[in-house]
Protein backbone atom coordinates (compact mmCIF):
# COMPACT_ATOMS: atom_id res chain seq x y z
CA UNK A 1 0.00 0.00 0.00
CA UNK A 2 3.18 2.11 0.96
CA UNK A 3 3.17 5.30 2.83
CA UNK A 4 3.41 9.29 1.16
CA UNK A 5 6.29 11.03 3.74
CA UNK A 6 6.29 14.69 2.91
CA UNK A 7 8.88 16.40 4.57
CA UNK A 8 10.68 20.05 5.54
CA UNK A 9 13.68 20.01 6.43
CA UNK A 10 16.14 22.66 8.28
CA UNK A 11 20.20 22.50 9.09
CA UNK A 12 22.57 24.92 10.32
CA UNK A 13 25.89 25.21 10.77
CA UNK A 14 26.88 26.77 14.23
CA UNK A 15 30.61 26.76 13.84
CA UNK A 16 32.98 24.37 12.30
CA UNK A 17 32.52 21.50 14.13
CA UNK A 18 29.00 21.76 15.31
CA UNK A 19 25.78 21.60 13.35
CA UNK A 20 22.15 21.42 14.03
CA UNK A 21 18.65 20.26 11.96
CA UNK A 22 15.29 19.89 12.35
CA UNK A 23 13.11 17.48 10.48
CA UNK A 24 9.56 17.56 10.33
CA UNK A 25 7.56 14.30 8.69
CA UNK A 26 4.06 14.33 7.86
CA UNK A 27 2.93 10.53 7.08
CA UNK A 28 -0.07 9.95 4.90
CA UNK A 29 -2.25 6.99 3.56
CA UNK A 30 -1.86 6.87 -0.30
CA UNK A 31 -5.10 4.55 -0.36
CA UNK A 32 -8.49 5.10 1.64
CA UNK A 33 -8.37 3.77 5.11
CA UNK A 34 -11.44 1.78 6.37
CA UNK A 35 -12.00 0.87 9.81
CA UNK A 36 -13.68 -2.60 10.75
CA UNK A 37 -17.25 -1.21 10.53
CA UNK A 38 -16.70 -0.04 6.94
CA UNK A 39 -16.52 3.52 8.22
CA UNK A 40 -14.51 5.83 6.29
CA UNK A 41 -10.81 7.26 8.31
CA UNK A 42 -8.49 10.00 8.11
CA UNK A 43 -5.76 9.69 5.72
CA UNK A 44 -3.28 11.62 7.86
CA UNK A 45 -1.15 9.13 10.24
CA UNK A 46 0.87 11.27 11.73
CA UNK A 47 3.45 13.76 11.93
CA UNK A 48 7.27 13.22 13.17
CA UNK A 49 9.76 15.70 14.70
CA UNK A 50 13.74 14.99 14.89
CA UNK A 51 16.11 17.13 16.38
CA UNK A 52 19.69 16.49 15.11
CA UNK A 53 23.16 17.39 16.21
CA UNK A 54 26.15 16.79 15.01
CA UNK A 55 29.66 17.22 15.95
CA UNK A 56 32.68 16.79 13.55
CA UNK A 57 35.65 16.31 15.05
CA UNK A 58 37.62 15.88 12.11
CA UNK A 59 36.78 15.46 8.29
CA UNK A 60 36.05 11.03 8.33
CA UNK A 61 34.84 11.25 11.89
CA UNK A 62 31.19 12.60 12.66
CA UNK A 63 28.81 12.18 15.86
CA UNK A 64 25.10 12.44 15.18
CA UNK A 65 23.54 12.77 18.31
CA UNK A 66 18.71 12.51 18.22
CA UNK A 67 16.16 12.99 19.54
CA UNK A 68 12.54 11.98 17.74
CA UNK A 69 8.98 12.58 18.82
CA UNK A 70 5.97 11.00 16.74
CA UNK A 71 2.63 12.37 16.90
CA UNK A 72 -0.13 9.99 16.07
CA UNK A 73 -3.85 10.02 14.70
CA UNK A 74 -6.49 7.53 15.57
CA UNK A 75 -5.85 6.18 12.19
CA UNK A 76 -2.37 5.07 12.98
CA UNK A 77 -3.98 3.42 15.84
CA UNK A 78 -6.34 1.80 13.91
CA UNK A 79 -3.61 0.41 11.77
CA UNK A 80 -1.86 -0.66 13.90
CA UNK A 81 -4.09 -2.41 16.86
CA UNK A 82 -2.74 0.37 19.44
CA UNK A 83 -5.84 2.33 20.69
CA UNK A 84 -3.96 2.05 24.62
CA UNK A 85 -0.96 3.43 23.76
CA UNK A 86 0.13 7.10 24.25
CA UNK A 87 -0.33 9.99 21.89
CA UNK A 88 3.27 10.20 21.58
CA UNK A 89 6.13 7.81 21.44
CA UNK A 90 9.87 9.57 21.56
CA UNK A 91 12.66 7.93 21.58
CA UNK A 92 16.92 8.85 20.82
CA UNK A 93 19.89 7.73 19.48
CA UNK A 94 23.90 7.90 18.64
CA UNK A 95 25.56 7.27 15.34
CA UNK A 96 29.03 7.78 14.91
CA UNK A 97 30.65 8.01 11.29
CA UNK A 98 34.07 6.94 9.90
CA UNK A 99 34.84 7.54 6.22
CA UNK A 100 38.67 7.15 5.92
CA UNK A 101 40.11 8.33 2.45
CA UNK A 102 41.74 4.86 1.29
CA UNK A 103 43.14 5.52 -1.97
């Protein structure tokens, strides 16, 4: 069925190590959602916010520090069996990049 992500997105560098981005996801239905008693839903899932850092050390080393919050619609609850669950689900994460120049 797949899933339409349209998307904004915002970076900034705050010196030359340190930069900074926002993303904002809106997830859509690209077919028409029917709940079990043939009623008629909301396209709109949901929309997603991620904060990024990163720090760069040096030019093959990066640290990508996150933080992302998801904002759900009954629909996405509908989807997927979660009617319980909370509004919101957040959750973070590390990356750390190495690209060494071989050749």
């Amino acid at each position: 069925m797949g899933l339409i992500n349209v998307y904004q997105k915002y970076s900034r560098s705050l010196n030359d190590d340190w930069s900074f981005g926002l993303n904002v996801h809106e997830f859509i239905s690209p077919v028409d959602v029917i709940d079990a008693d043939g009623s008629s839903m909301s396209s709109y899932l949901g929309t997603e916010a991620d904060l990024v850092l990163t720090y760069r050390p040096r030019a093959d080393v990066a640290f990508t520090f996150g933080y992302s919050q998801m904002f759900k619609t009954d629909t996405m609850d509908r989807i997927k069996g979660s009617q319980n669950s909370a509004w919101y689900n957040s959750w973070a994460w590390v990356m750390l990049q190495f690209r060494p120049q071989l050749l």
